[in-house]
PDB file of N, CA and C in Angstrom:
ATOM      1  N   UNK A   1      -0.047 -50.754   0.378  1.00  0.00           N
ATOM      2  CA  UNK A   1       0.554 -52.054   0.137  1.00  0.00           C
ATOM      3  C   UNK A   1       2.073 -51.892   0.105  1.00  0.00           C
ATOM      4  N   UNK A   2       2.562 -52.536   1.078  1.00  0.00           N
ATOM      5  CA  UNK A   2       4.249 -52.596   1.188  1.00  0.00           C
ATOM      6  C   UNK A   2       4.466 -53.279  -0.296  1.00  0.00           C
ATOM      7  N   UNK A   3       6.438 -52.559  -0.600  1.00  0.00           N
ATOM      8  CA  UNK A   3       6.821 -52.809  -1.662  1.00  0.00           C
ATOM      9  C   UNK A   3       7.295 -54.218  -1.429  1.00  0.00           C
ATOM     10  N   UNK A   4       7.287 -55.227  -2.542  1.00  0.00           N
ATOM     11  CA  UNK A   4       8.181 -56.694  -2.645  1.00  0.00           C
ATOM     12  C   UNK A   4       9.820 -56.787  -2.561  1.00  0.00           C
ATOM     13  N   UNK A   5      10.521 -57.253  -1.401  1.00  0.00           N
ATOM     14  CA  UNK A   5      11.572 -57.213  -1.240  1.00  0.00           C
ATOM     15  C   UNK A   5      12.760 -57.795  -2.044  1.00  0.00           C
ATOM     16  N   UNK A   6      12.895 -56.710  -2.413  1.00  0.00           N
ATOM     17  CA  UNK A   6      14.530 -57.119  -3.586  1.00  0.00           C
ATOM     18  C   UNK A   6      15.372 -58.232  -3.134  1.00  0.00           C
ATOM     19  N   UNK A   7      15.990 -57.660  -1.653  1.00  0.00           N
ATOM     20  CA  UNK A   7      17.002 -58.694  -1.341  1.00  0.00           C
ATOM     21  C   UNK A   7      16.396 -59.691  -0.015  1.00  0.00           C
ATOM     22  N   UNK A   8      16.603 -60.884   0.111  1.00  0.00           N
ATOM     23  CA  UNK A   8      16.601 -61.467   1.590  1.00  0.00           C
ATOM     24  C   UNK A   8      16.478 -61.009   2.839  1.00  0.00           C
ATOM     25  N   UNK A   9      18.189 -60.438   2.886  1.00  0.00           N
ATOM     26  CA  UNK A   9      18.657 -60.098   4.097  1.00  0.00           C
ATOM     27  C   UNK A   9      19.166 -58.776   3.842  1.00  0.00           C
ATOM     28  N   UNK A  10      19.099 -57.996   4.914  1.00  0.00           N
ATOM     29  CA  UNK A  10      20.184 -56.603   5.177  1.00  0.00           C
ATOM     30  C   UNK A  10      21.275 -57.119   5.150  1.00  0.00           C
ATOM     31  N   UNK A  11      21.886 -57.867   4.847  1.00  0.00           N
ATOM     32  CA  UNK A  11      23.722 -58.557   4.913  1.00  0.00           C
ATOM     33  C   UNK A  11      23.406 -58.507   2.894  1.00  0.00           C
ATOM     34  N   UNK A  12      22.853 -58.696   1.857  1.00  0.00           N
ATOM     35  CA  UNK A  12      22.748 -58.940   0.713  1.00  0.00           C
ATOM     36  C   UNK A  12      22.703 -57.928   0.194  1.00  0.00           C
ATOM     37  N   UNK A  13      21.437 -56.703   0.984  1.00  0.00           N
ATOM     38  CA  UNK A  13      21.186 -55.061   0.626  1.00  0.00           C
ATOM     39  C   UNK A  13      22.601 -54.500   0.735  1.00  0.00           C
ATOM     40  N   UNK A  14      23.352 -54.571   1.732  1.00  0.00           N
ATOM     41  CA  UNK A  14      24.077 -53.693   2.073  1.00  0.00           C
ATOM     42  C   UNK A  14      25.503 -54.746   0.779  1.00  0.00           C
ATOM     43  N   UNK A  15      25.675 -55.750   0.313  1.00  0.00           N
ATOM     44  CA  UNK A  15      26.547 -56.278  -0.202  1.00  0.00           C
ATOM     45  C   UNK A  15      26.473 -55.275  -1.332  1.00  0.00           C
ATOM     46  N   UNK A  16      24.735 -55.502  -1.920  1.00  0.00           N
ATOM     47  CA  UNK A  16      24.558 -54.905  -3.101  1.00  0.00           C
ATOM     48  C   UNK A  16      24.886 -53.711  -3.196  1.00  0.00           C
ATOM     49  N   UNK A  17      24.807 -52.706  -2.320  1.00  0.00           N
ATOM     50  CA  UNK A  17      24.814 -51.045  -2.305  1.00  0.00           C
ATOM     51  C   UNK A  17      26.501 -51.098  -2.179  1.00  0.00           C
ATOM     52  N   UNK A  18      27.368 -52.251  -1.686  1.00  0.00           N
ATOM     53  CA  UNK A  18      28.796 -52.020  -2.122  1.00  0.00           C
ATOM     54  C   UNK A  18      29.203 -52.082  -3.269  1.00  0.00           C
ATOM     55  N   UNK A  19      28.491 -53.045  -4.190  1.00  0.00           N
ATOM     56  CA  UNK A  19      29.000 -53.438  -5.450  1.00  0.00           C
ATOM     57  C   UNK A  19      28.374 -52.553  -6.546  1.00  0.00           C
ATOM     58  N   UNK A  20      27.335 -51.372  -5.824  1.00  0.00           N
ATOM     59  CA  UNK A  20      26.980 -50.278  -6.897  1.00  0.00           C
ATOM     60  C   UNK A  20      27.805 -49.784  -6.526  1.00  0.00           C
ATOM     61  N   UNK A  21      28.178 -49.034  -5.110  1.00  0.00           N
ATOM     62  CA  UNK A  21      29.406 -48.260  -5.339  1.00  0.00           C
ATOM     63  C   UNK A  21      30.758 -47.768  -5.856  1.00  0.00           C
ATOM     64  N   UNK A  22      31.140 -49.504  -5.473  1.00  0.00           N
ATOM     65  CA  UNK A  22      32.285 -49.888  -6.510  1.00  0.00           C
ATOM     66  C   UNK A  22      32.122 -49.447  -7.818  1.00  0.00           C
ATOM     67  N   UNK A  23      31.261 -50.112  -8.698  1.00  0.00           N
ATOM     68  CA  UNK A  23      30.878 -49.764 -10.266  1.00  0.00           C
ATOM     69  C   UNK A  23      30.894 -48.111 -10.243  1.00  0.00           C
ATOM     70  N   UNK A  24      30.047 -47.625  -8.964  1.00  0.00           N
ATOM     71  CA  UNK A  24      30.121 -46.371  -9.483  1.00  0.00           C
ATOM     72  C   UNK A  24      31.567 -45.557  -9.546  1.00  0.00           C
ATOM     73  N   UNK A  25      32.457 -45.842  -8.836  1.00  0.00           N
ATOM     74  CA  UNK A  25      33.384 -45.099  -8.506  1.00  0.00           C
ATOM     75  C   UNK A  25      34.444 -45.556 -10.064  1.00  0.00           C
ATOM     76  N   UNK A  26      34.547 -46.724 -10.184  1.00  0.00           N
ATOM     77  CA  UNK A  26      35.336 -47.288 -11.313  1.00  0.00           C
ATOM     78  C   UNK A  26      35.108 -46.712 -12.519  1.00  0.00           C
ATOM     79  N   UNK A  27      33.666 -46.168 -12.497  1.00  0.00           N
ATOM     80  CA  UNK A  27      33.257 -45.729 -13.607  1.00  0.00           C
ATOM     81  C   UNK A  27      33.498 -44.106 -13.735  1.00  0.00           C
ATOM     82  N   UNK A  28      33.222 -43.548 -12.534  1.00  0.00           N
ATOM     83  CA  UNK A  28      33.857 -42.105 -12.534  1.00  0.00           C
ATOM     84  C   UNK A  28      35.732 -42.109 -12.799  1.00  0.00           C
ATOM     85  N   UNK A  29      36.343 -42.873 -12.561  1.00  0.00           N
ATOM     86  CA  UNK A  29      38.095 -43.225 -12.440  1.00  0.00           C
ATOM     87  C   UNK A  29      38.228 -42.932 -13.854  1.00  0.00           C
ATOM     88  N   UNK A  30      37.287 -44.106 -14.232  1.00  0.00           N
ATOM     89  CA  UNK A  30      37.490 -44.350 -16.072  1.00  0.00           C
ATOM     90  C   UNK A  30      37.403 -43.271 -16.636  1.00  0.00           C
ATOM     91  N   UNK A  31      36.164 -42.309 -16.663  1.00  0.00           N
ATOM     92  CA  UNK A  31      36.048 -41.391 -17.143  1.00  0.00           C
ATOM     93  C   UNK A  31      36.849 -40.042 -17.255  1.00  0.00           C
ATOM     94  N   UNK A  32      37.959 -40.014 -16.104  1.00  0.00           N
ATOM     95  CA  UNK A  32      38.870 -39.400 -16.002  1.00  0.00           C
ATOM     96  C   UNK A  32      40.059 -39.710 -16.413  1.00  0.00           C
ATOM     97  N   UNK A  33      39.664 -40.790 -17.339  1.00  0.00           N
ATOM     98  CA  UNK A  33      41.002 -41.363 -17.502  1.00  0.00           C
ATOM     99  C   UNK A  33      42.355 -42.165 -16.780  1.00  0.00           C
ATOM    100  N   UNK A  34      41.972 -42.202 -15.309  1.00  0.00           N
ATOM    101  CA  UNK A  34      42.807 -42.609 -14.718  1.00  0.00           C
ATOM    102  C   UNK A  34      42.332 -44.673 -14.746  1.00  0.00           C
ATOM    103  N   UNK A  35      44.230 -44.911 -14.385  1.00  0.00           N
ATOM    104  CA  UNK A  35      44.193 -46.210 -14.556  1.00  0.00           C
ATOM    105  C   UNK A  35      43.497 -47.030 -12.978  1.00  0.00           C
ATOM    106  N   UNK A  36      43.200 -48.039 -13.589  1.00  0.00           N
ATOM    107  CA  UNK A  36      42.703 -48.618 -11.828  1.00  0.00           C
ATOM    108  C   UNK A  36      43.878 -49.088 -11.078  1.00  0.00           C
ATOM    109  N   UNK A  37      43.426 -48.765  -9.603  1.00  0.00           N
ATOM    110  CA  UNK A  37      44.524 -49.497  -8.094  1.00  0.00           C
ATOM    111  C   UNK A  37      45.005 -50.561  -8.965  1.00  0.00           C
ATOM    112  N   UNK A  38      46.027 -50.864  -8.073  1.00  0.00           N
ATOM    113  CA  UNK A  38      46.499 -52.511  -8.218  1.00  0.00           C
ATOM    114  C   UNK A  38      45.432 -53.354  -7.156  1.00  0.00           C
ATOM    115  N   UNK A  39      44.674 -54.515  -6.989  1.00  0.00           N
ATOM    116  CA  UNK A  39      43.910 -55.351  -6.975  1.00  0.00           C
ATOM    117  C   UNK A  39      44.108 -55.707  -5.784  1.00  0.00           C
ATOM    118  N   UNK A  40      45.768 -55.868  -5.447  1.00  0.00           N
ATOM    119  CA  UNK A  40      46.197 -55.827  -4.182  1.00  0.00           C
ATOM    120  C   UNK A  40      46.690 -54.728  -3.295  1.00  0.00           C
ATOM    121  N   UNK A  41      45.836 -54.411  -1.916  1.00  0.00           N
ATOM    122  CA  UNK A  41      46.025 -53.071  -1.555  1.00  0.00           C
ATOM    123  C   UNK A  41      47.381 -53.093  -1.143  1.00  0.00           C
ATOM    124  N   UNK A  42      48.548 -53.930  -0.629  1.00  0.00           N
ATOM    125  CA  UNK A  42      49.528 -53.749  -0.185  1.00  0.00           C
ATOM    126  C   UNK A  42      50.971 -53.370  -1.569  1.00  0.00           C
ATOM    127  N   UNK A  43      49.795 -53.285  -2.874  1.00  0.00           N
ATOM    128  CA  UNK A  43      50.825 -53.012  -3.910  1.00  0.00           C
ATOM    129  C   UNK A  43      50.635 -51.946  -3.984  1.00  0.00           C
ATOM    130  N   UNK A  44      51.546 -50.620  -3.958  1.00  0.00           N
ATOM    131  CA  UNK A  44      51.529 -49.088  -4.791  1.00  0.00           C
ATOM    132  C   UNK A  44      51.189 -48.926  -5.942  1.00  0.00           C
ATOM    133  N   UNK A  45      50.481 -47.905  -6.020  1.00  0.00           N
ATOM    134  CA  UNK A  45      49.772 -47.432  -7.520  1.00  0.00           C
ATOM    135  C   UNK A  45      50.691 -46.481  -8.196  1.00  0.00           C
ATOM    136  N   UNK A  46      52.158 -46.553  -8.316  1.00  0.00           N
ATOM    137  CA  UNK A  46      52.772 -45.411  -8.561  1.00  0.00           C
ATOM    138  C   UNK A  46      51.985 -45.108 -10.267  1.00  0.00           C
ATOM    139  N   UNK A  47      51.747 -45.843 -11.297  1.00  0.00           N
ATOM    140  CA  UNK A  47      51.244 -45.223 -12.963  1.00  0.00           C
ATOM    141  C   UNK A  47      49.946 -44.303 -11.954  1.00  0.00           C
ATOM    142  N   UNK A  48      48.935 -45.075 -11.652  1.00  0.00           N
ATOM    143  CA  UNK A  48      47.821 -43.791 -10.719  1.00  0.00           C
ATOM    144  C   UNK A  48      48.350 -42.393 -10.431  1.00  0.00           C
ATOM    145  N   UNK A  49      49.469 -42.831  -9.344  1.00  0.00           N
ATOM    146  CA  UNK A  49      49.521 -41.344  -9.118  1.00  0.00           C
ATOM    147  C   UNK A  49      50.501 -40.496 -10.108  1.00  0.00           C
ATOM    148  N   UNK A  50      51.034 -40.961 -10.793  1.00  0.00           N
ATOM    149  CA  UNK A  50      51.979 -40.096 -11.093  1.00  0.00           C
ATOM    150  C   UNK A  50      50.945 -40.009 -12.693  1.00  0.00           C
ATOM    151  N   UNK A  51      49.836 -40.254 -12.729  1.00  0.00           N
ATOM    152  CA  UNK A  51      48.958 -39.739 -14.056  1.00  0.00           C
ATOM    153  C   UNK A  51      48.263 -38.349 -13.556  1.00  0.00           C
ATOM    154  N   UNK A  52      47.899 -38.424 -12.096  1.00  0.00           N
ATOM    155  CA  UNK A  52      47.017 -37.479 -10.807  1.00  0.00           C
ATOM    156  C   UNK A  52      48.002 -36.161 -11.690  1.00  0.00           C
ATOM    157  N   UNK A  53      49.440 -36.764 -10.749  1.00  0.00           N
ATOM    158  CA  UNK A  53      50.184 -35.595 -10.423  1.00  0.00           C
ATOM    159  C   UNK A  53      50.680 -35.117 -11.896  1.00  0.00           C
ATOM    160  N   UNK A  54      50.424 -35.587 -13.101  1.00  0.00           N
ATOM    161  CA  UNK A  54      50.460 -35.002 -14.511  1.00  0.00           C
ATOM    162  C   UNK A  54      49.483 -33.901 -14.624  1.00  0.00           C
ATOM    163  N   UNK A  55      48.014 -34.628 -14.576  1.00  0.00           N
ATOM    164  CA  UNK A  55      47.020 -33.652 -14.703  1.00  0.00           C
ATOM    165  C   UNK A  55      47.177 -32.694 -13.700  1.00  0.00           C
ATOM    166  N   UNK A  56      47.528 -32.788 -12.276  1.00  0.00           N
ATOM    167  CA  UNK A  56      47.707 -31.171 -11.527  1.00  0.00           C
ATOM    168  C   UNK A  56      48.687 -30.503 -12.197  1.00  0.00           C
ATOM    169  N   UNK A  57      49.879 -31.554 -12.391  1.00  0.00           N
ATOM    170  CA  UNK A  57      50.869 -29.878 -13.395  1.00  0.00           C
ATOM    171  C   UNK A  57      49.942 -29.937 -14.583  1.00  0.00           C
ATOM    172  N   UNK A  58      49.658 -30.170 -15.037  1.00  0.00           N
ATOM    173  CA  UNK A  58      48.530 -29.566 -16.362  1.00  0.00           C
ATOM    174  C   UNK A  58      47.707 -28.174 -15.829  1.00  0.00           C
ATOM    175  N   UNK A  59      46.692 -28.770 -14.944  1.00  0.00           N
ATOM    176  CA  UNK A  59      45.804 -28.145 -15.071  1.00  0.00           C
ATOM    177  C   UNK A  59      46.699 -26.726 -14.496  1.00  0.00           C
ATOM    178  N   UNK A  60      47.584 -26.680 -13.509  1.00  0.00           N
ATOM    179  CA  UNK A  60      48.286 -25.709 -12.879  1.00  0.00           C
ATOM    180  C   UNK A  60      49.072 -25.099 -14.495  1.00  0.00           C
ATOM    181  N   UNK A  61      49.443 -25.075 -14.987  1.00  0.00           N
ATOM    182  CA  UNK A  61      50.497 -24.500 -16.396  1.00  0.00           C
ATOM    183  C   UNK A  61      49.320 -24.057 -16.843  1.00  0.00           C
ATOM    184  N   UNK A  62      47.541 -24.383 -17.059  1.00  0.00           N
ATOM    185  CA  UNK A  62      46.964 -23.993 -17.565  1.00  0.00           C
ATOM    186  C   UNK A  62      46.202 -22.651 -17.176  1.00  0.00           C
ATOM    187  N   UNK A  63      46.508 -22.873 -15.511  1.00  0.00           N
ATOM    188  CA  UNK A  63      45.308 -21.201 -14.985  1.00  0.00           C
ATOM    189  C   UNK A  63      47.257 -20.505 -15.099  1.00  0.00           C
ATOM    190  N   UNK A  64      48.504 -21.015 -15.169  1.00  0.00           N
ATOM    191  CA  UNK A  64      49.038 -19.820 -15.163  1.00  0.00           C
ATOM    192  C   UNK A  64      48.978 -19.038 -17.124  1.00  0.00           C
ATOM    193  N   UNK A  65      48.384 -19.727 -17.831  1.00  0.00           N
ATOM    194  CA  UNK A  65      48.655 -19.352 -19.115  1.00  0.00           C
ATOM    195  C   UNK A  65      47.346 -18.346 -19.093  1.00  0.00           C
ATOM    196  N   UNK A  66      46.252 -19.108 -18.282  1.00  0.00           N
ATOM    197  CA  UNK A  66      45.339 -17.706 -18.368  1.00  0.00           C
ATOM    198  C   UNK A  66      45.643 -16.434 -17.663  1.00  0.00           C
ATOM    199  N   UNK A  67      46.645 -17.127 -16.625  1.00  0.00           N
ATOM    200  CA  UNK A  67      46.916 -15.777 -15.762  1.00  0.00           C
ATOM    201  C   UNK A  67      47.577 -14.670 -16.425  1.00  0.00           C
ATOM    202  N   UNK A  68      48.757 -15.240 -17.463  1.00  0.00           N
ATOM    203  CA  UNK A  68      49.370 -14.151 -18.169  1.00  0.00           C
ATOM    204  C   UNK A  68      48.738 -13.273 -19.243  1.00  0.00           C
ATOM    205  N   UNK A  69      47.817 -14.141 -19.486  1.00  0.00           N
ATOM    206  CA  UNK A  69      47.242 -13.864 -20.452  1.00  0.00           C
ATOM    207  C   UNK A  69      46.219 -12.573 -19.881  1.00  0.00           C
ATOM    208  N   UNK A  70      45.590 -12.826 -19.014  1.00  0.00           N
ATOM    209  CA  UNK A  70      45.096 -11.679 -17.779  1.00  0.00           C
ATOM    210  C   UNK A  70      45.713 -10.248 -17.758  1.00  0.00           C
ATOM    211  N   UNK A  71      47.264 -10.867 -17.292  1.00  0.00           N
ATOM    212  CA  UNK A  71      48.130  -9.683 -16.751  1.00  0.00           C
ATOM    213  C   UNK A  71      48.571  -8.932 -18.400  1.00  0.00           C
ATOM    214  N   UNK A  72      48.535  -9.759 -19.716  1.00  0.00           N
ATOM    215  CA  UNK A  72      48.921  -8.920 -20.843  1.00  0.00           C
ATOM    216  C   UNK A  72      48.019  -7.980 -21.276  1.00  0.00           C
ATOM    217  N   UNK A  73      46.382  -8.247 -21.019  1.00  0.00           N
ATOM    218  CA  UNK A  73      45.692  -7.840 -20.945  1.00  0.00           C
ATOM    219  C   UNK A  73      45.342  -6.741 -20.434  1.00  0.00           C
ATOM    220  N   UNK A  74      46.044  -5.994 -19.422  1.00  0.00           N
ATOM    221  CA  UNK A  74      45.783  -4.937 -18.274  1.00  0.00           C
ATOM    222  C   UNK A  74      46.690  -3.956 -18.818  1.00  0.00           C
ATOM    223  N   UNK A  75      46.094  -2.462 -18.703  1.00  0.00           N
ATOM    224  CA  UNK A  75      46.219  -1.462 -19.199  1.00  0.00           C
ATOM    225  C   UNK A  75      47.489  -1.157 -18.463  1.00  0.00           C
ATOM    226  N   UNK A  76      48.405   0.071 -18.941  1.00  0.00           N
ATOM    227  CA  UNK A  76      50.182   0.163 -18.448  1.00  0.00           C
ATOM    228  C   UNK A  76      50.010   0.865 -17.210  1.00  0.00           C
ATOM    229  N   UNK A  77      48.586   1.304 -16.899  1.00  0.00           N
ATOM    230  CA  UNK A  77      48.361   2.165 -15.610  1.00  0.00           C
ATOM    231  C   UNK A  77      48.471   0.872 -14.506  1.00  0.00           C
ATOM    232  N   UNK A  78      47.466   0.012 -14.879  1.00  0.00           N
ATOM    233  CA  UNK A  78      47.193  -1.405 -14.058  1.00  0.00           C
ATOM    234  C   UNK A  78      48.505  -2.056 -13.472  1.00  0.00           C
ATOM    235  N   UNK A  79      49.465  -2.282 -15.020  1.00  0.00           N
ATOM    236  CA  UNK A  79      50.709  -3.217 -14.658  1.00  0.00           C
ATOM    237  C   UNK A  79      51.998  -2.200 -13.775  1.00  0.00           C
ATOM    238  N   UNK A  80      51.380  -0.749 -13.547  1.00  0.00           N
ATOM    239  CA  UNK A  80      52.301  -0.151 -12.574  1.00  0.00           C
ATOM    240  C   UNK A  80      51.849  -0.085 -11.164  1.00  0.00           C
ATOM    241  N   UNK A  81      50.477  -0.655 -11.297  1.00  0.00           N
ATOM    242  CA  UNK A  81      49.799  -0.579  -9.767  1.00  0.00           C
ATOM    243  C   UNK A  81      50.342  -1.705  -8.465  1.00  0.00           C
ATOM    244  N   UNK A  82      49.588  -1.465  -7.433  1.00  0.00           N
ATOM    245  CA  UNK A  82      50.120  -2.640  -6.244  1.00  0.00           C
ATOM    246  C   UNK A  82      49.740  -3.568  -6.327  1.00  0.00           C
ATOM    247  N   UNK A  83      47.684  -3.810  -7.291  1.00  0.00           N
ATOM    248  CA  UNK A  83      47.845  -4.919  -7.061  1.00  0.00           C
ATOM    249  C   UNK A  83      48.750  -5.505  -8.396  1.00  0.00           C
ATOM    250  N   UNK A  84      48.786  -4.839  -9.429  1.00  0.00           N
ATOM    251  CA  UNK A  84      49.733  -5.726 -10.313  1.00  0.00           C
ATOM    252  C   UNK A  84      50.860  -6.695  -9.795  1.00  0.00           C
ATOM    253  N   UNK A  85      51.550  -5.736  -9.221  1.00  0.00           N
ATOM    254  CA  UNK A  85      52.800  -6.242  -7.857  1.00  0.00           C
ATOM    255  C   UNK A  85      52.031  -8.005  -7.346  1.00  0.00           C
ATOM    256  N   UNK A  86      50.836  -7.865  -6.715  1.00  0.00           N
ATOM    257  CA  UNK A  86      50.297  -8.685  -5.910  1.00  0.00           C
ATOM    258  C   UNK A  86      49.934 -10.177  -6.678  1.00  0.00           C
ATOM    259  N   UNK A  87      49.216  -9.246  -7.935  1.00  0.00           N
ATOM    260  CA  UNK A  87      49.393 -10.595  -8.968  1.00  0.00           C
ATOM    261  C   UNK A  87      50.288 -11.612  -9.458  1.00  0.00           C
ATOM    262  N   UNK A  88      51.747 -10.520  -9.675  1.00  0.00           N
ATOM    263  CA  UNK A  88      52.679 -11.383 -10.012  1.00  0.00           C
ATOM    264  C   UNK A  88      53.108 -12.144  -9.036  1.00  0.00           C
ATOM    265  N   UNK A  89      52.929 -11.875  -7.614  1.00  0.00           N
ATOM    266  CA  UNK A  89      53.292 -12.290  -6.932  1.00  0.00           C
ATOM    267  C   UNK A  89      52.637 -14.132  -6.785  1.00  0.00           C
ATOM    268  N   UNK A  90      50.960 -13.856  -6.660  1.00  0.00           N
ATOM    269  CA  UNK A  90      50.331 -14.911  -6.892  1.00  0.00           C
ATOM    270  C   UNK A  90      50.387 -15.955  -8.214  1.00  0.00           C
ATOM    271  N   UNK A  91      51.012 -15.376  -9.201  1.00  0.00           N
ATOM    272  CA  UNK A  91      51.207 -16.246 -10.179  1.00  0.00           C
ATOM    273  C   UNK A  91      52.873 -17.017 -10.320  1.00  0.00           C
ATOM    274  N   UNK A  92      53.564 -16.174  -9.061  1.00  0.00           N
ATOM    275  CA  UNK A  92      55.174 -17.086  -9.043  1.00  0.00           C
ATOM    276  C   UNK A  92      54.617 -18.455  -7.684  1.00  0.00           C
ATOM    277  N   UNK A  93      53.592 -17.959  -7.115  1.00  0.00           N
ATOM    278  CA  UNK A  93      53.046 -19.386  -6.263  1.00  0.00           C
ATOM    279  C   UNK A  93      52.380 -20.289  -7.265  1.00  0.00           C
ATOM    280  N   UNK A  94      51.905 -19.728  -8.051  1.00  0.00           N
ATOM    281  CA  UNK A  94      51.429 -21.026  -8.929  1.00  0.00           C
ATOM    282  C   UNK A  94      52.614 -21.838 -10.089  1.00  0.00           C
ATOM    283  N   UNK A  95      53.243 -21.011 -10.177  1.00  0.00           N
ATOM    284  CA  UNK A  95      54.260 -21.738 -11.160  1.00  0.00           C
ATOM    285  C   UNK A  95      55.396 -22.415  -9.959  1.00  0.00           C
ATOM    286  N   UNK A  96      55.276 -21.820  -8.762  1.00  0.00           N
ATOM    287  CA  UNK A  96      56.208 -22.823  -8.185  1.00  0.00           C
ATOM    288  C   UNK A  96      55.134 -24.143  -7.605  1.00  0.00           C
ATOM    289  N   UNK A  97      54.044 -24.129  -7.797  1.00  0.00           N
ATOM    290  CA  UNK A  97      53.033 -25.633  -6.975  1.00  0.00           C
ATOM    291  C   UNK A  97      53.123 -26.768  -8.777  1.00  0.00           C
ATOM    292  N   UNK A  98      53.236 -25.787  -9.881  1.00  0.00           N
ATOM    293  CA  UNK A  98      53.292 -26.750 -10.904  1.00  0.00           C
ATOM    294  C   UNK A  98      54.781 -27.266 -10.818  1.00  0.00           C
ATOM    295  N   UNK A  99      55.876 -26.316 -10.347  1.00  0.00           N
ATOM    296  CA  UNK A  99      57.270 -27.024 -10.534  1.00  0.00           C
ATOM    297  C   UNK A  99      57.133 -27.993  -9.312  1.00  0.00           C
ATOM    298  N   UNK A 100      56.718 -27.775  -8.299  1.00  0.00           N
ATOM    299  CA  UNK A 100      56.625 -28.908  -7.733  1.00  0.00           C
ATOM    300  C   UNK A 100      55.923 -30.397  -7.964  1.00  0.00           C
ATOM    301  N   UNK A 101      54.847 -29.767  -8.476  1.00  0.00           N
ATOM    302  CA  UNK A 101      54.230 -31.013  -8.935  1.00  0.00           C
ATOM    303  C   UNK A 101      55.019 -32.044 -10.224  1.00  0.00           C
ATOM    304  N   UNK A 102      55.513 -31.462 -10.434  1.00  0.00           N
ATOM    305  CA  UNK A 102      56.468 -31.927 -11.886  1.00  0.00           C
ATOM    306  C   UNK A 102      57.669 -32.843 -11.410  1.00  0.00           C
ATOM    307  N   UNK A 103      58.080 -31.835 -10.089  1.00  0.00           N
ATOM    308  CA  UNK A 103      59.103 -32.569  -9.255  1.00  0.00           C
ATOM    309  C   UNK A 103      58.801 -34.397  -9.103  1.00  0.00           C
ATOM    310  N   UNK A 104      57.489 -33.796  -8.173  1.00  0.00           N
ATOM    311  CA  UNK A 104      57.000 -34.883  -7.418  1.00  0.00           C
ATOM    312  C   UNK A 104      56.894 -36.174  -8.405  1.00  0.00           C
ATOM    313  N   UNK A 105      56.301 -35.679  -9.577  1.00  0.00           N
ATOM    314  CA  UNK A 105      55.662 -36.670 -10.806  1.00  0.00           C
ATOM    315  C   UNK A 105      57.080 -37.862 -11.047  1.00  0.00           C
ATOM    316  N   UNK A 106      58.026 -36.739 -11.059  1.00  0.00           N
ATOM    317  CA  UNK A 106      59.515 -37.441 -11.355  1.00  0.00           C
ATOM    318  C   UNK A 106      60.331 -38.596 -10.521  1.00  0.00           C
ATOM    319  N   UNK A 107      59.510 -37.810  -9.153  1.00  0.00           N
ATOM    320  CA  UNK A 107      60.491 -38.671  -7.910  1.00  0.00           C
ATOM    321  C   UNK A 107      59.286 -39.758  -7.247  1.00  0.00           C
ATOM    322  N   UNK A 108      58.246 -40.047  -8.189  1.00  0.00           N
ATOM    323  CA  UNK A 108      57.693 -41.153  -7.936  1.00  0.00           C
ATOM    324  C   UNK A 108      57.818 -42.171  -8.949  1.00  0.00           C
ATOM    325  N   UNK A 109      58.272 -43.348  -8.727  1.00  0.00           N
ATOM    326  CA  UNK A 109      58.688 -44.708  -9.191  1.00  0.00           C
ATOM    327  C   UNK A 109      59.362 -44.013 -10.598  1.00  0.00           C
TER     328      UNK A 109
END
């Protein structure tokens, strides 16, 4: 026995599966804390992004605090080795993607 049809038309199904999407996505935004678009797409979201580009310098200041925390960690044989060298190297790219991001945060609106 076929199931009883929810909607009318495929023009109503497919309305509906937009307006879960929507909810769904608004609801993942929220949960991250971020603020919603402006309503009108031809307006810029500069509070949006420049909340984004907070949490990337966050989360970036945060793997470099584990990183040091890593490298304080490593025995005086380790911090004379190459890859020690290699590490620090990878952790002046991460503190320069958070100074950038910090930049960026600044030079939007």
């Amino acid at each position: 026995m076929p199931q009883p049809r929810k909607y009318r038309s495929d023009a109503e199904r497919q309305a509906a599966c937009r307006r879960r999407r929507r909810a769904a996505l608004q609801a993942l935004q929220a949960t991250k804390g971020l603020p919603a678009l402006p309503s009108i797409a031809t307006i810029p979201g500069w509070q949006r992004w420049r909340e984004v580009l907070d949490q990337v310098e966050n989360a970036l200041n945060n793997v470099l605090d584990q990183m040091q925390s890593y490298y304080d960690d490593r025995s005086d044989d380790w911090l004379e080795s190459y890859k020690a060298e290699e590490f620090i190297e990878r952790m002046k790219v991460v503190q320069k993607l958070a100074d950038r991001a910090a930049d960026c945060r600044m030079d939007i609106g």
